[in-house]
Structures are given as C-alpha cells and as structure tokens.
Protein backbone atom coordinates (compact mmCIF):
# COMPACT_ATOMS: atom_id res chain seq x y z
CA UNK A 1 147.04 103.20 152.23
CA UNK A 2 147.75 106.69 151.23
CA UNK A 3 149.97 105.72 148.09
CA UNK A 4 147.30 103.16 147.46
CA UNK A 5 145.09 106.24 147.25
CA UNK A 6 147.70 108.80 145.09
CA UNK A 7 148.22 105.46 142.84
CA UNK A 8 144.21 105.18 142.20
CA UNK A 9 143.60 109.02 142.12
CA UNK A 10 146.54 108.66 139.08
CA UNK A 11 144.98 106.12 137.36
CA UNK A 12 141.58 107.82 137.26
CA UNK A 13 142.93 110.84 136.39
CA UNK A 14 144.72 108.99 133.79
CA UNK A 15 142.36 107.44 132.25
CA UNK A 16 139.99 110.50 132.18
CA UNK A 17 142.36 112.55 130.47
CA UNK A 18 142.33 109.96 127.55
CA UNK A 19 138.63 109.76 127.74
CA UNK A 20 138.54 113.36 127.11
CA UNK A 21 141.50 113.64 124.34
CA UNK A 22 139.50 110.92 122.33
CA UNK A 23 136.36 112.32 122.58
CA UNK A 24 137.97 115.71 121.26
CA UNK A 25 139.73 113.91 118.86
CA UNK A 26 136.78 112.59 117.64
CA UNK A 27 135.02 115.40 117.99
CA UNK A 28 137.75 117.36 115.46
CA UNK A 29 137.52 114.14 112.66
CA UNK A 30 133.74 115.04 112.69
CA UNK A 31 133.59 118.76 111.94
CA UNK A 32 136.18 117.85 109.45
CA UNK A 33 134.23 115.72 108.04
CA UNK A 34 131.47 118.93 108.46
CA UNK A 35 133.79 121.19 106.44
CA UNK A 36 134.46 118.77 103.69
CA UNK A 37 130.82 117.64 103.24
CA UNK A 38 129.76 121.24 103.10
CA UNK A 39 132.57 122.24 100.35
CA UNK A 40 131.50 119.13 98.51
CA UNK A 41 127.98 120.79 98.78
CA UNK A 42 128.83 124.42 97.65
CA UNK A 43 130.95 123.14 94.75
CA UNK A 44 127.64 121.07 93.45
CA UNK A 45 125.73 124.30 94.33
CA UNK A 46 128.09 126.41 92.03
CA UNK A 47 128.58 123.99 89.50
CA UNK A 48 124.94 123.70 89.01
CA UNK A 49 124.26 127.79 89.24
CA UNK A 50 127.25 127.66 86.70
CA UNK A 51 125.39 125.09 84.52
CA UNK A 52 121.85 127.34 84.56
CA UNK A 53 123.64 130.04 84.01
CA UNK A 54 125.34 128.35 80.53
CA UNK A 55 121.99 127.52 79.82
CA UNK A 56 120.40 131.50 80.08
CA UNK A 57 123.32 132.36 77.82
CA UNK A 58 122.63 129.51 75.19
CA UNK A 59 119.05 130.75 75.10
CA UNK A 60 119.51 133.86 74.60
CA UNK A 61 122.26 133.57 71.96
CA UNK A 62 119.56 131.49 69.82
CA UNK A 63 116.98 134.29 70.76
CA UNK A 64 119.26 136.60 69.26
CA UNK A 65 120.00 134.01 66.24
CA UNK A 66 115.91 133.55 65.25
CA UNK A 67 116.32 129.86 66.31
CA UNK A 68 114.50 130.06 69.38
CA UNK A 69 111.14 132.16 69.43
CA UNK A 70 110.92 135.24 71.70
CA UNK A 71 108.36 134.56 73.92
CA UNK A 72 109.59 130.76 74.34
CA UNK A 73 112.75 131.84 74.99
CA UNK A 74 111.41 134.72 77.73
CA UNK A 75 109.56 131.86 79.68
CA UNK A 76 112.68 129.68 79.81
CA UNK A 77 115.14 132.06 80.56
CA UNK A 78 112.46 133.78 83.18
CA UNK A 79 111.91 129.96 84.62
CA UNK A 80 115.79 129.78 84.74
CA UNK A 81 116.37 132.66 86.67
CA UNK A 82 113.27 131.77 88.84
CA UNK A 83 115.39 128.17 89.99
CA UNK A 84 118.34 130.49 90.97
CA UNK A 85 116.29 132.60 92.93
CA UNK A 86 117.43 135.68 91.35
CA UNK A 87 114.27 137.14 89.57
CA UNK A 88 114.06 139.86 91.54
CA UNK A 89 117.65 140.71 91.57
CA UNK A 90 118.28 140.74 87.99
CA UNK A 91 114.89 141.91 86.71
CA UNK A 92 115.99 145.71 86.82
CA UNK A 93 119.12 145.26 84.81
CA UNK A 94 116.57 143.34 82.04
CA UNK A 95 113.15 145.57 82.43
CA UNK A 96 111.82 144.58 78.74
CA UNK A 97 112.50 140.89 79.27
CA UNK A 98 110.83 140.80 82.51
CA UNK A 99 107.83 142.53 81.61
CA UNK A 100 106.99 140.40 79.31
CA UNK A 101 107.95 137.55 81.67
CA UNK A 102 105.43 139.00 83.97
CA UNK A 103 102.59 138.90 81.32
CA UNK A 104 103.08 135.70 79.86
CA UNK A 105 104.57 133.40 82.87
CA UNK A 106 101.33 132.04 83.39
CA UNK A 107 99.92 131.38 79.85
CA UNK A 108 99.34 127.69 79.81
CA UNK A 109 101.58 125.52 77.35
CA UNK A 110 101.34 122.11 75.61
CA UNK A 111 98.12 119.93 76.61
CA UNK A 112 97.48 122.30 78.86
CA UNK A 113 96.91 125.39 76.01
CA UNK A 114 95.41 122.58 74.09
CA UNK A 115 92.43 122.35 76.50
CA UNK A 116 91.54 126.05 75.88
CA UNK A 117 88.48 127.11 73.87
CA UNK A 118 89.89 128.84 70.86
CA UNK A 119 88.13 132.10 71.36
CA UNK A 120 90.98 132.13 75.21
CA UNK A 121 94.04 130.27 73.22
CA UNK A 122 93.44 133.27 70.41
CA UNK A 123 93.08 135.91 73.39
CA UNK A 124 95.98 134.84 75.00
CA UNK A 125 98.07 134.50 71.60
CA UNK A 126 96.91 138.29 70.98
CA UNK A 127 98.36 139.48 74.58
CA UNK A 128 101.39 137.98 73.58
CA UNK A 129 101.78 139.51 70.61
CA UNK A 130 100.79 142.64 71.14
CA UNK A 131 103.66 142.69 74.24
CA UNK A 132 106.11 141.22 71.68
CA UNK A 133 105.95 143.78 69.22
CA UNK A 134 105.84 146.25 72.10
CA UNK A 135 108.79 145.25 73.71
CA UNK A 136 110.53 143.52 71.00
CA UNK A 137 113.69 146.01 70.45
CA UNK A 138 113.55 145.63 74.47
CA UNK A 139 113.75 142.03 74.58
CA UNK A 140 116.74 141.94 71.52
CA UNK A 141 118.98 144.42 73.65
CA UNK A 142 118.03 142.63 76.96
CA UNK A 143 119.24 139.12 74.82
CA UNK A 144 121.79 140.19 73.85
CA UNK A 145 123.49 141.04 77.21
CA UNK A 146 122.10 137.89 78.67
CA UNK A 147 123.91 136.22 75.38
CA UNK A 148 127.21 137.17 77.59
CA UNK A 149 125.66 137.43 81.29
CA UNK A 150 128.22 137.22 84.18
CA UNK A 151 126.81 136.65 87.69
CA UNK A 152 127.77 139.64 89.74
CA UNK A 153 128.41 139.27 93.43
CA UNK A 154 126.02 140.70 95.56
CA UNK A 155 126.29 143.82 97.68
C-alpha cells in the first residue's frame, strides 16, 4: 500500500509540475507577444511623429518660399505641434510664431468665417494683420529654423 501511495504521490507531483511549466510557458509566449505588440506600437507612434514632423518642415519651407501665407501657415504648423503634444515645449525656442499662434488659433476659417458679419470678419482680418506685420521678421527667423527642425530629446 505504501508504494501504491509513493507511486500516486509521483504521479501527482508529476503531473503538477507540467501543469505549472505550461502555464509558465504560456505565460512567457504572451508577454512576448506584449513586447512585440508594443514595439509594433512605438514604431507607428514614431513613424507618425516622424511624418508630422516632415510636414512642420514642408510648411515652413513654403512659408519661407511666399507659397504658403503666414498666418495660414502659423495655424497649421501651431495645429501640428498641438497633435504632438509639444506646444508648450517648443513654444520658447519659437516666441514670434507662437504669439501669433496664440492670437489667431481661434479665428474661425472657411464656412465658419463666412458666417461672420463683415464689420467681425474685417475686425478679425485687422488683428491679424496688425500681429503679422508686428511679428513678421519674428515669424521668417522662427520659419526658417522650423524649415530644418530636429526633435530634441527631452530632459
């Protein structure tokens, strides 16, 4: 009876132990699986902070070029920066271009600036102006370093 016993005792142990090396086999195919999903996800992440940032430097190349107008080109890059969450971070390194960010960011565009009285569209239009001409040599030398901007790691 007592080998009967040892002989059982084995088998259970037996069979726990594989119980518990599949579970923590399984258990290592699923973090892998973890890791590679979130690589997968920080490569999209980067390729599409790479792709915005393309885009910041294409705008602000035809800013510099007179093919795209200044305050258009403010609002996009400004909107740009906004979807990488970096506003705040690289406002001081572009103060012109992000004052007049700050004044015009909420001017309405398209049907929406179409639905104005004329007497708000043409006070609005003089705001803008008057901060373009202001700011204007700010905004050029603020371009033209976003023309080549590098994202810089943060602190």
């Amino acid at each position: 009876m007592s080998t009967t016993l040892i002989l059982l005792g084995f088998i259970i142990i037996v069979a726990l132990s594989s119980y518990a090396t599949f579970l923590l086999l399984k258990l290592k195919q699923q973090k892998q699986r973890q890791q590679a999903l979130t690589a997968e996800r920080e490569a999209a992440a980067n390729a599409k902070r790479a792709q915005v940032l393309e885009d910041i430097r294409y705008i602000a190349t035809a800013m510099i070029d007179d093919r795209c107008e200044i305050s258009e080109g403010v609002v996009r890059i400004g909107r740009l920066f906004e979807i990488l969450s970096l506003s705040e971070r690289v406002a001081p390194e572009f103060p012109a271009f992000f004052q007049h960010f700050e004044l015009i960011k909420d001017h309405p565009i398209m049907e929406a600036r179409q639905a104005l009285p004329k007497q708000e569209r043409m006070k609005l239009d003089f705001v803008r102006m008057k901060s373009e001409a202001e700011l204007a040599e700010g905004i050029t030398a603020d371009a033209k370093k976003l023309s080549n901007y590098q994202l810089k790691a943060p602190h």
